[in-house]
N, C-alpha and C. Protein backbone atom coordinates (compact mmCIF):
# COMPACT_ATOMS: atom_id res chain seq x y z
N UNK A 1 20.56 -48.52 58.50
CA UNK A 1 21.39 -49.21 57.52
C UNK A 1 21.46 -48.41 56.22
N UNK A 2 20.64 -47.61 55.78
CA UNK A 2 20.46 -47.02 54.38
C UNK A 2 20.95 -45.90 54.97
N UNK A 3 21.46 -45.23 55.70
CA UNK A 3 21.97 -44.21 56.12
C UNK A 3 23.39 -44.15 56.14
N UNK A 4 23.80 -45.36 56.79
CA UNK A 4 25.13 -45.85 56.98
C UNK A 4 25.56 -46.24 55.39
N UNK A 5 25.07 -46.80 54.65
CA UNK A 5 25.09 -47.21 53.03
C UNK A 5 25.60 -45.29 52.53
N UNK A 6 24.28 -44.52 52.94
CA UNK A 6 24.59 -43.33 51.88
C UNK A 6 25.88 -42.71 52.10
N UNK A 7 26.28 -43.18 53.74
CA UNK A 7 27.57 -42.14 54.30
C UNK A 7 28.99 -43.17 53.30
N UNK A 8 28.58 -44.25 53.32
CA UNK A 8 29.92 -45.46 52.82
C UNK A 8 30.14 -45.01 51.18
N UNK A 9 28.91 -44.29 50.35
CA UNK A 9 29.13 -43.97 49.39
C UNK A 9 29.26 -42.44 49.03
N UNK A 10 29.99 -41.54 50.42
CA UNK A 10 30.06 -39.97 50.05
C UNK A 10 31.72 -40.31 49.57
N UNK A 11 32.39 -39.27 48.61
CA UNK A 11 33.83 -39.08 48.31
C UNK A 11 34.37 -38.14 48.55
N UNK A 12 33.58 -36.83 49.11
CA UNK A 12 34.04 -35.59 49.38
C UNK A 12 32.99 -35.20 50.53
N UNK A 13 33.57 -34.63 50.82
CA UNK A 13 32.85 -33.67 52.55
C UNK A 13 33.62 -32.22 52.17
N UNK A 14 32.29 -30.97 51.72
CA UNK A 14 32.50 -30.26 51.23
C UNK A 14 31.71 -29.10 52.03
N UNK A 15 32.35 -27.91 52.64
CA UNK A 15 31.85 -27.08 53.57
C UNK A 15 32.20 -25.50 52.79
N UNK A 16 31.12 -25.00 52.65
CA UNK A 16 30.75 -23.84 51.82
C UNK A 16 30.83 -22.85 52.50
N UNK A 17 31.07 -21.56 52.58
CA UNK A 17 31.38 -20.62 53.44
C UNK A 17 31.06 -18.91 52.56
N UNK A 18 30.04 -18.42 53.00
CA UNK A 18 29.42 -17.35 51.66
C UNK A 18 29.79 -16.27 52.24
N UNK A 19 30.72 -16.01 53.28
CA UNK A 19 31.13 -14.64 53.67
C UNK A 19 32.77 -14.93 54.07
N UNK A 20 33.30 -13.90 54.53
CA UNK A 20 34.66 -13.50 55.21
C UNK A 20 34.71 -12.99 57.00
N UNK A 21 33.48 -13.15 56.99
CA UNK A 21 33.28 -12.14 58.40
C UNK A 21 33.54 -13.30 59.59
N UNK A 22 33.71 -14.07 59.22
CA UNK A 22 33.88 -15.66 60.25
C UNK A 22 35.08 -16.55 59.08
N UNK A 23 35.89 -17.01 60.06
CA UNK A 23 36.78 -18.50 59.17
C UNK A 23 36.11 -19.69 60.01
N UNK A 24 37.20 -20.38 59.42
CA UNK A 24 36.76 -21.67 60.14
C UNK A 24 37.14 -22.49 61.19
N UNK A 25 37.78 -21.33 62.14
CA UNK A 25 38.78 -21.30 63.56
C UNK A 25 38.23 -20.95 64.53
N UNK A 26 36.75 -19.82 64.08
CA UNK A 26 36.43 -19.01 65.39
C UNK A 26 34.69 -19.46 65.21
N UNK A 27 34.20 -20.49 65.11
CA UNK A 27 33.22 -20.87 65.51
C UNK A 27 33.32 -22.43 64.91
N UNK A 28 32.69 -22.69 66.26
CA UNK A 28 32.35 -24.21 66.50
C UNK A 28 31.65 -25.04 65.33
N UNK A 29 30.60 -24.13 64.56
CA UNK A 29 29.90 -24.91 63.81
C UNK A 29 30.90 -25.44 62.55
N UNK A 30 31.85 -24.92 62.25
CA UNK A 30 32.54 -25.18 61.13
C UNK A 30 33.26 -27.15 61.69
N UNK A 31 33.64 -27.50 62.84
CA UNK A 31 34.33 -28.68 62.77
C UNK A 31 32.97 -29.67 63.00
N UNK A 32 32.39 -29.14 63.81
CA UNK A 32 31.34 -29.88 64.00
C UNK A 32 30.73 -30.56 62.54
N UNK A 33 30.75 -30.01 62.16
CA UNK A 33 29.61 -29.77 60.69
C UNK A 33 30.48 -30.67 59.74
N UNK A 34 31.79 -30.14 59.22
CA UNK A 34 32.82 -30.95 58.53
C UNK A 34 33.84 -32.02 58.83
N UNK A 35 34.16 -31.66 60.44
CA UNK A 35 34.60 -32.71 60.78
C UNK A 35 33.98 -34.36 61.57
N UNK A 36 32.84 -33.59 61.91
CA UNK A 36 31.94 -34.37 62.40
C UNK A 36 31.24 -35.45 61.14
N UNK A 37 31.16 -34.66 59.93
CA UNK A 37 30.61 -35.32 58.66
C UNK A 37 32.15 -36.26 58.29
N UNK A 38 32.92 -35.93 58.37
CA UNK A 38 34.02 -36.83 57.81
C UNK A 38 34.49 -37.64 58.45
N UNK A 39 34.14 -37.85 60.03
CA UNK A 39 34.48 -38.64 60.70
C UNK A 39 33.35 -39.72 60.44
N UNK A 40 32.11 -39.59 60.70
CA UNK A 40 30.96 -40.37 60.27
C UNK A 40 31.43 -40.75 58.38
N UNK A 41 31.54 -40.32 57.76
CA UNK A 41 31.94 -41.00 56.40
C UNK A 41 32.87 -41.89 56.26
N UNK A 42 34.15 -41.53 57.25
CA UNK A 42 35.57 -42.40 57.32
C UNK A 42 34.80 -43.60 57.91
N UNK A 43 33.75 -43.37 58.85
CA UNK A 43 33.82 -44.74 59.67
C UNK A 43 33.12 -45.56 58.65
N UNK A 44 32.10 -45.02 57.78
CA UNK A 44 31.15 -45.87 57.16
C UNK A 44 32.04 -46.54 55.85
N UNK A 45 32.80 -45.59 55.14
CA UNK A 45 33.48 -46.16 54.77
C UNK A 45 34.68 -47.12 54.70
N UNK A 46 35.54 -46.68 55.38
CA UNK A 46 35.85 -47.56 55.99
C UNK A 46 38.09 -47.31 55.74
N UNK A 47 37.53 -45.95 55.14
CA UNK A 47 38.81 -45.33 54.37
C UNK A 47 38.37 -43.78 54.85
N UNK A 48 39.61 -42.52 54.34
CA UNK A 48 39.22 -41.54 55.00
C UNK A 48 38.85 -40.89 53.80
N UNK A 49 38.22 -39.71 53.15
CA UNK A 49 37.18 -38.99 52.72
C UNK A 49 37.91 -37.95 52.28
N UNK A 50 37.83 -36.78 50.88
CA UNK A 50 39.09 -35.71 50.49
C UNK A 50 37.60 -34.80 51.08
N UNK A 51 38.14 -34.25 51.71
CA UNK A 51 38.07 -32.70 52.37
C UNK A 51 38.16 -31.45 51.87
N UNK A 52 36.91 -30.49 51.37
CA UNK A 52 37.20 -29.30 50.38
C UNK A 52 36.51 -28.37 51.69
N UNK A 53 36.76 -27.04 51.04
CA UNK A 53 36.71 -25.45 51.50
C UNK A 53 36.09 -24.91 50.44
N UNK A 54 34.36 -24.28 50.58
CA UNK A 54 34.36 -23.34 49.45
C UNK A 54 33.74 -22.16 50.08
N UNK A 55 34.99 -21.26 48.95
CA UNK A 55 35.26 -19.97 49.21
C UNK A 55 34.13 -19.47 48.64
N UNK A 56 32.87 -19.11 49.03
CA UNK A 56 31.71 -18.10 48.00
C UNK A 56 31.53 -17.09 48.58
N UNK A 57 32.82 -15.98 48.79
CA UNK A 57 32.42 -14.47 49.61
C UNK A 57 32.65 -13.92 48.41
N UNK A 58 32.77 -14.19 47.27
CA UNK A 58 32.98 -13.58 45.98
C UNK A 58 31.97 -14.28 44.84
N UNK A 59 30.97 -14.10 44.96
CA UNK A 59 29.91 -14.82 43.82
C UNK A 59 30.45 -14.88 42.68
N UNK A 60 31.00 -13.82 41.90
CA UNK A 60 31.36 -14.14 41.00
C UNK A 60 32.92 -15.26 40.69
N UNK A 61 33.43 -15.43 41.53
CA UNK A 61 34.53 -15.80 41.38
C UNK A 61 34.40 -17.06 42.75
N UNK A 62 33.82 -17.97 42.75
CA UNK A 62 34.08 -19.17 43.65
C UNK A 62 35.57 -20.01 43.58
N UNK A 63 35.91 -20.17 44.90
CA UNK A 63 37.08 -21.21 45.26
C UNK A 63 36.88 -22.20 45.84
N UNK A 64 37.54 -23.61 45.28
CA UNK A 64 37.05 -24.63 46.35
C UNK A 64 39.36 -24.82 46.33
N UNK A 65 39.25 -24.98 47.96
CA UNK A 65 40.38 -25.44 47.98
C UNK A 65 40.59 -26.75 49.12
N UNK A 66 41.18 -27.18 49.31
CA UNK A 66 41.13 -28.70 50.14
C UNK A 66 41.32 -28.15 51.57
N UNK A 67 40.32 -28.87 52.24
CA UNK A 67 40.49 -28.08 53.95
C UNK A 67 41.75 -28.00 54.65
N UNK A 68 43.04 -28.89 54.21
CA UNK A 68 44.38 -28.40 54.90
C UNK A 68 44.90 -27.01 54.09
N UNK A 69 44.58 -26.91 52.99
CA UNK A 69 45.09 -25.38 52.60
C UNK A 69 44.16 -24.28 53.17
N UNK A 70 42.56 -24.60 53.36
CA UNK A 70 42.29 -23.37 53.98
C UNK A 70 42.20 -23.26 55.66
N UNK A 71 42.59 -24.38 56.33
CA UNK A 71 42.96 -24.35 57.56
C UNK A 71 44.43 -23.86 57.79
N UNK A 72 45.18 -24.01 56.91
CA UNK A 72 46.79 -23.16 56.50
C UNK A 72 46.12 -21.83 56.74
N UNK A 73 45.47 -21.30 55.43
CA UNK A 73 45.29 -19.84 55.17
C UNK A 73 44.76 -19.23 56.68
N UNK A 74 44.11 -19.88 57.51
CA UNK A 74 43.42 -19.28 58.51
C UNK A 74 44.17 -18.86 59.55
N UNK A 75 45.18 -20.23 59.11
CA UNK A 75 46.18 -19.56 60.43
C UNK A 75 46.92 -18.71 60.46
N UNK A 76 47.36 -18.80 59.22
CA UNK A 76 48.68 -17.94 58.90
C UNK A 76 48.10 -16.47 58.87
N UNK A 77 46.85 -16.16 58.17
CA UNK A 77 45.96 -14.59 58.12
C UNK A 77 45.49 -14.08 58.99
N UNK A 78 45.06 -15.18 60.05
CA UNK A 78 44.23 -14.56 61.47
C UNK A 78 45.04 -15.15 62.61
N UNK A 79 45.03 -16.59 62.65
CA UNK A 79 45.17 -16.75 63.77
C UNK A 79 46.66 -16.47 64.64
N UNK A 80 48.22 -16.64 63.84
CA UNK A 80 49.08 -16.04 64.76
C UNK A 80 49.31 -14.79 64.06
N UNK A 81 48.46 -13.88 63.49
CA UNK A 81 49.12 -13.08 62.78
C UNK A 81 48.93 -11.81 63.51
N UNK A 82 50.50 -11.55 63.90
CA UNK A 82 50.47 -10.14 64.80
C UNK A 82 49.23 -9.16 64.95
N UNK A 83 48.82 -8.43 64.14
CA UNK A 83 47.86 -7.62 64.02
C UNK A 83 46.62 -8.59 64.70
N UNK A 84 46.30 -9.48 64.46
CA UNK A 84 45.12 -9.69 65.08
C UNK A 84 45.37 -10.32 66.53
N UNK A 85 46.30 -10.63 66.77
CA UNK A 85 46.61 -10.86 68.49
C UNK A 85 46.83 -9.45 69.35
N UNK A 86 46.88 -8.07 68.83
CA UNK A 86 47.31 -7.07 69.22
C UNK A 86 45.89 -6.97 69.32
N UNK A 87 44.99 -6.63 68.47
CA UNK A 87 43.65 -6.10 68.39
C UNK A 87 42.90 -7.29 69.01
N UNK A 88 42.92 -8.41 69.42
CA UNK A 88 42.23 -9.40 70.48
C UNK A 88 42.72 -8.77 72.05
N UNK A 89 44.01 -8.39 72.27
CA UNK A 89 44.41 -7.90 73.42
C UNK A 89 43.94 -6.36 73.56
N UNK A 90 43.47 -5.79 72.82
CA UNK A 90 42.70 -4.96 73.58
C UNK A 90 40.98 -5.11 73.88
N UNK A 91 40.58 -6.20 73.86
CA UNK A 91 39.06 -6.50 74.39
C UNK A 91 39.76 -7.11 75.66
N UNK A 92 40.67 -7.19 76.10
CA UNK A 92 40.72 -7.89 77.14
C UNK A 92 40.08 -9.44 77.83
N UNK A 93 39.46 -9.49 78.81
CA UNK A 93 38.95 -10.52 79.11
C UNK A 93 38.65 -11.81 77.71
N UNK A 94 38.01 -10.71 76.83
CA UNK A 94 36.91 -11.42 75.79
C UNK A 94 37.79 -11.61 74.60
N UNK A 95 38.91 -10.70 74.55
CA UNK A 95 40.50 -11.35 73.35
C UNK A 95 40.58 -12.54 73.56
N UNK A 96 40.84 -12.35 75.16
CA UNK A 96 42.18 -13.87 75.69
C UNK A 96 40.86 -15.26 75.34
N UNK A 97 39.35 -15.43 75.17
CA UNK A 97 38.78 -16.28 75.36
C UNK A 97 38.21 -16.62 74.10
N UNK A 98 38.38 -14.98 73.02
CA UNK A 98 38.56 -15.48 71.77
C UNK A 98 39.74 -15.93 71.33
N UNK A 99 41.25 -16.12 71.79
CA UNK A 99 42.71 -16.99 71.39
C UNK A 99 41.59 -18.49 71.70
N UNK A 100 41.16 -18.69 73.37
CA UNK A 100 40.67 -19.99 73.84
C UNK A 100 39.93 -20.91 72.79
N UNK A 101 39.03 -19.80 72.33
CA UNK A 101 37.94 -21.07 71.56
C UNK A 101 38.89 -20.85 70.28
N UNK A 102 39.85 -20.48 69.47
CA UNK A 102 40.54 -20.54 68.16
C UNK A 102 41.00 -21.49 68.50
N UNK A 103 41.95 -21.99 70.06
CA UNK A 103 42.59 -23.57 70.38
C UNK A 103 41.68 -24.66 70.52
N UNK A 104 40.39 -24.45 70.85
CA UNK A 104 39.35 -25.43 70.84
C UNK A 104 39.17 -25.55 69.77
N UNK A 105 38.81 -24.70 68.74
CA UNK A 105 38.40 -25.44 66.85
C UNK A 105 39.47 -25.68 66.38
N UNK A 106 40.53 -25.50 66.58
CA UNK A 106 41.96 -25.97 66.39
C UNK A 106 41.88 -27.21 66.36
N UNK A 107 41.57 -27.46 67.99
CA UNK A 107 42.00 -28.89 68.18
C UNK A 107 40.79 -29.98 67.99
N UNK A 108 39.53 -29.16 67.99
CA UNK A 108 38.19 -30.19 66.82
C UNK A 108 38.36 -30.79 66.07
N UNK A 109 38.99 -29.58 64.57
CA UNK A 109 39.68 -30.21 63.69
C UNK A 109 40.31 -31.17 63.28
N UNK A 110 41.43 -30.96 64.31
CA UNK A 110 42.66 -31.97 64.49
C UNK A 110 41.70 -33.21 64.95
N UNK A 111 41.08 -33.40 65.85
CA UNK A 111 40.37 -34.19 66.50
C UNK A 111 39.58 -34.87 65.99
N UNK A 112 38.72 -34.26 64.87
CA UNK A 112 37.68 -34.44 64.09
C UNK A 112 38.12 -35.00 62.27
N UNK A 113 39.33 -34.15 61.60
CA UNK A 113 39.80 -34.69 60.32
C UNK A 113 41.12 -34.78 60.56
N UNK A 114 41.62 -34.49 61.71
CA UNK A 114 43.58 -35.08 61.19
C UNK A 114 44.17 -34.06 60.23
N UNK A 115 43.81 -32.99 60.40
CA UNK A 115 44.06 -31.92 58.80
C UNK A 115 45.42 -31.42 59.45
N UNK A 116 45.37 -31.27 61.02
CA UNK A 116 46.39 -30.59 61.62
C UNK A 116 47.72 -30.97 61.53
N UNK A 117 48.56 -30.00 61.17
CA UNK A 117 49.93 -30.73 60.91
C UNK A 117 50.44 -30.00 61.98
N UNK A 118 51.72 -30.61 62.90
CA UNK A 118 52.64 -30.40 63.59
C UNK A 118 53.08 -29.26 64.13
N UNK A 119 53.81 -28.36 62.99
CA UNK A 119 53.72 -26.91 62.86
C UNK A 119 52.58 -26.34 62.94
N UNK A 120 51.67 -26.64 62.69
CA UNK A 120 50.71 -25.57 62.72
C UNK A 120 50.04 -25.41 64.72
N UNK A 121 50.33 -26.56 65.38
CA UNK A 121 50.22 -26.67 66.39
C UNK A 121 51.01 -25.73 67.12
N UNK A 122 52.38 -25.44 66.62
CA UNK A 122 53.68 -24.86 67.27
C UNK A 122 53.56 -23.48 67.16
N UNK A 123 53.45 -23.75 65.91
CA UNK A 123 52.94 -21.79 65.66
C UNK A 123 51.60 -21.25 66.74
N UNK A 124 51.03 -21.83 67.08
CA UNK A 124 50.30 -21.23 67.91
C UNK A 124 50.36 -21.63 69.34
N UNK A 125 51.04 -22.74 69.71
CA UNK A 125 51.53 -22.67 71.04
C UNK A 125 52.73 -21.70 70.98
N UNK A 126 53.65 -21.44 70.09
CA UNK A 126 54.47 -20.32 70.36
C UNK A 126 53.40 -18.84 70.46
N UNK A 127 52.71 -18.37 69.46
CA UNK A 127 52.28 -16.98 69.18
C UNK A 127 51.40 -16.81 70.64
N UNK A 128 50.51 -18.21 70.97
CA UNK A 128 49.74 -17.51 72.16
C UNK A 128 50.21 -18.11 73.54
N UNK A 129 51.25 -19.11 73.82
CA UNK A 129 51.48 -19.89 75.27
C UNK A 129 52.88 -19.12 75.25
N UNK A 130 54.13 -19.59 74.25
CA UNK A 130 55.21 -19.38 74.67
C UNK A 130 55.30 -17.99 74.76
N UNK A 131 55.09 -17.43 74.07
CA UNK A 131 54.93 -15.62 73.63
C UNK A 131 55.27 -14.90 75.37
N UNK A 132 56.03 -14.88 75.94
CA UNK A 132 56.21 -13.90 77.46
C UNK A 132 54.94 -12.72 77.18
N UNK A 133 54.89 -11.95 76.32
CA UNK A 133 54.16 -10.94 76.57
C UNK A 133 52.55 -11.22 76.19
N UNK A 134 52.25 -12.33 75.58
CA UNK A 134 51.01 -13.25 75.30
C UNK A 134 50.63 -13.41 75.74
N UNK A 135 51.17 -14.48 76.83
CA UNK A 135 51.01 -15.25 78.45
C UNK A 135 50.85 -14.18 79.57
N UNK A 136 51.40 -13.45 79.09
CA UNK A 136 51.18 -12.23 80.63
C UNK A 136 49.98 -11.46 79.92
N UNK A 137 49.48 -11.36 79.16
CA UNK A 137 48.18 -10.91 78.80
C UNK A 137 47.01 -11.63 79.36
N UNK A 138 47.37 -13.08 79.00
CA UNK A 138 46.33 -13.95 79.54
C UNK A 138 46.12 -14.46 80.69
N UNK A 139 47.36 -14.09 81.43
CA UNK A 139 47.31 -14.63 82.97
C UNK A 139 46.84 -13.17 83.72
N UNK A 140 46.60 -11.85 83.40
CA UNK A 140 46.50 -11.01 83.65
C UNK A 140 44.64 -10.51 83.48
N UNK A 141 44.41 -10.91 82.09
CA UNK A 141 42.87 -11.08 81.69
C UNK A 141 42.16 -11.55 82.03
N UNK A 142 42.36 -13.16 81.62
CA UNK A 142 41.70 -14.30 81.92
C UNK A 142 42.50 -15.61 82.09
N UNK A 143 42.88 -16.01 83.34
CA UNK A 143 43.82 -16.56 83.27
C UNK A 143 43.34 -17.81 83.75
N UNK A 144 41.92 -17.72 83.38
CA UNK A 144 41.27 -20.07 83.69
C UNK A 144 41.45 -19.70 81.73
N UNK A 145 41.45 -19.19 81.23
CA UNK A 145 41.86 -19.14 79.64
C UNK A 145 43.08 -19.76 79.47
N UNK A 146 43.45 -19.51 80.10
CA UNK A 146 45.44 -19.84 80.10
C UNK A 146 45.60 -21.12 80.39
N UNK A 147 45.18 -21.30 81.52
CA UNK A 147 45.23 -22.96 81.82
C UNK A 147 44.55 -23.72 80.95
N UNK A 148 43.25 -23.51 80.37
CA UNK A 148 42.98 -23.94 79.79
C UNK A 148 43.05 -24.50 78.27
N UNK A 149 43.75 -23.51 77.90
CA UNK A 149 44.54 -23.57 76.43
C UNK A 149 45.88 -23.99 76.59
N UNK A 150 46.19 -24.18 77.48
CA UNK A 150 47.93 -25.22 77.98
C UNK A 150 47.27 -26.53 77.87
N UNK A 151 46.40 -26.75 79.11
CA UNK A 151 45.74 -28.11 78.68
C UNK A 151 45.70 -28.50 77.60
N UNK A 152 45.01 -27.77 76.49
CA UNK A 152 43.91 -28.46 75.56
C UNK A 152 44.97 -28.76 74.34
N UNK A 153 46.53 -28.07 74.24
CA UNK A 153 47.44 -28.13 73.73
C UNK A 153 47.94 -29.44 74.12
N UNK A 154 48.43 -29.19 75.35
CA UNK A 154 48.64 -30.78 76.09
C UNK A 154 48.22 -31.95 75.82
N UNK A 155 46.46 -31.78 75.74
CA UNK A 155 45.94 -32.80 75.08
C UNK A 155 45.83 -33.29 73.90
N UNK A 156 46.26 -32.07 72.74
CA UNK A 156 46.80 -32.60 71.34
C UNK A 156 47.69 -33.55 71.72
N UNK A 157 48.37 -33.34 72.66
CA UNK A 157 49.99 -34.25 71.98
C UNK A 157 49.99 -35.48 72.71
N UNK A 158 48.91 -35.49 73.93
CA UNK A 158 48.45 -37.18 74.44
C UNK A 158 47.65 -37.89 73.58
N UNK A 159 46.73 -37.57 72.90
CA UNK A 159 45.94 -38.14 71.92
C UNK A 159 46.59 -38.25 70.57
N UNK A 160 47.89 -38.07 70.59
CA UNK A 160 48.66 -37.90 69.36
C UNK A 160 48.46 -36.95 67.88
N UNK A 161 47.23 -35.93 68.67
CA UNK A 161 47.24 -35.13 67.15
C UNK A 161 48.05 -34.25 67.02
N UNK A 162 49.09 -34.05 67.52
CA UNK A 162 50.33 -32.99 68.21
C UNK A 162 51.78 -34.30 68.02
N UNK A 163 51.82 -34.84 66.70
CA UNK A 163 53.17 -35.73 67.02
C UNK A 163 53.90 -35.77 67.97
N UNK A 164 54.96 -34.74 67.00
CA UNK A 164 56.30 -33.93 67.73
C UNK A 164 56.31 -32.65 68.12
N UNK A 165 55.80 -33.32 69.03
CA UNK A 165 56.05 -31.19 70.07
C UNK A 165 57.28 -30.80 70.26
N UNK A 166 58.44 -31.56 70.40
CA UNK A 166 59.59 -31.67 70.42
C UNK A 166 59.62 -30.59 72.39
N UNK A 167 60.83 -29.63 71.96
CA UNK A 167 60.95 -29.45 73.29
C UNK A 167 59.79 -28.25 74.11
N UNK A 168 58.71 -28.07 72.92
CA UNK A 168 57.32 -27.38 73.55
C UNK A 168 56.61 -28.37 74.21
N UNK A 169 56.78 -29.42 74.18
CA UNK A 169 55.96 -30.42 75.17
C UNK A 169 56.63 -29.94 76.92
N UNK A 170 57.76 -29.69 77.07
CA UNK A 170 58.15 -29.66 78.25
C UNK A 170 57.83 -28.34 78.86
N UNK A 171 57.61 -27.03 77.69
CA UNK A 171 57.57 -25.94 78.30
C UNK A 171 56.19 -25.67 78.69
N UNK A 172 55.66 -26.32 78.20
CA UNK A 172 53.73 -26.56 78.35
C UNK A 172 53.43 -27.22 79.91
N UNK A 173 54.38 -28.38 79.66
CA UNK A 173 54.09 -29.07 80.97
C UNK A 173 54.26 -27.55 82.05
N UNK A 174 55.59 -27.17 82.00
CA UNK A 174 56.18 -26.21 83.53
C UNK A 174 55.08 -25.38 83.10
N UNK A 175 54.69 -24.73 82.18
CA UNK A 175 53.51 -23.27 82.25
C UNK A 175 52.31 -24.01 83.01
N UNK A 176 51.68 -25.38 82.71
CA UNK A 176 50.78 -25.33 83.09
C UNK A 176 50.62 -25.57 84.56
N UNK A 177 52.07 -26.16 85.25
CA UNK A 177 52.40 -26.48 86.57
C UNK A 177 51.96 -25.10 87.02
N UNK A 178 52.66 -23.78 86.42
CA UNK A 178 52.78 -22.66 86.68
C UNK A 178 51.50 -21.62 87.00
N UNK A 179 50.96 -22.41 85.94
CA UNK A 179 49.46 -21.75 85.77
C UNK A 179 48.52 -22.18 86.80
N UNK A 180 48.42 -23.22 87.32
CA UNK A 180 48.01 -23.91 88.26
C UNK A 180 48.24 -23.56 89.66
N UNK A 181 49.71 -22.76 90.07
CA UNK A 181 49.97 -22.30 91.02
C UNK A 181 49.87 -21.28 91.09
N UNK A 182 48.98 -20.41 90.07
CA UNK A 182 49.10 -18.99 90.17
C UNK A 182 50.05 -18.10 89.66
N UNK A 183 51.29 -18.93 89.44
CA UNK A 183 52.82 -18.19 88.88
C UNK A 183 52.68 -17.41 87.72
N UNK A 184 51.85 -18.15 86.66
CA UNK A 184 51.91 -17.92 85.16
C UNK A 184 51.84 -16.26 85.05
């Protein structure tokens, strides 16, 4: 009960980050940790909780910015951003399963604070599912990766953290039919 009391009286859920060498896309501990804390606060409270990012890879110069702007920045810098899908495709096997777990903390997030907006879902079902030369990377590499990140997309948009997929809901469905039969 005094536990549940201290969580009903947090106002911020605030996740500190003292380097650059990791975001908060490519390891697990980041949703766990923040989204897992804000989901336990929303419930105790009984309302949902403001959500910060602090930037301390620069001691002298700290940033705190609200976790939908630095879940923005992550995507837009790393996660569909050409250069780093080129340089994931040459580790091969271990690229295509680092795209995998970026769609799993993706969809933590989403899962965990609701931070995920719509677009940001699209942009990366386009950069790593719809992409022809993406998909043939990953069906070529690792291709239980492939199915598996169709799924887990899929499952944004049944659990509703994926609104409007609009007409990427349908092309997900046929890839993953596809993927399933070996086609992909």
């Amino acid at each position: 009960a005094e536990f549940e009391a201290r969580l009903a009286g947090i106002e911020a859920v605030l996740q500190n980050q003292d380097n650059r060498e990791h975001d908060l896309l490519d390891s697990d501990d980041y949703y766990q940790f923040h989204g897992g804390m804000s989901a336990a606060v929303e419930l105790a409270r009984g309302a949902p909780v403001a959500l910060y990012h602090g930037d301390h890879s620069d001691p002298a110069a700290p940033r705190v910015r609200t976790l939908r702007e630095e879940i923005g920045r992550v995507i837009r810098s790393r996660v569909v951003n050409p250069k780093w899908i080129s340089g994931a495709r040459r580790h091969g096997y271990k690229g295509a399963a680092e795209m995998a777990a970026t769609v799993d903390f993706l969809f933590g997030y989403g899962a965990t604070t609701g931070v995920i907006e719509d677009y940001q879902y699209a942009l990366v079902a386009d950069a790593y599912l719809l992409d022809p030369d993406n998909r043939s990377f990953l069906a070529e590499h690792n291709p239980s990766v492939l199915r598996e990140m169709i799924a887990r997309m899929l499952e944004a948009i049944q659990r509703g953290l994926w609104r409007d997929p609009g007409a990427q809901r349908e092309a997900l469905e046929s890839l993953l039919l596809d993927a399933e039969e070996g086609v992909a």
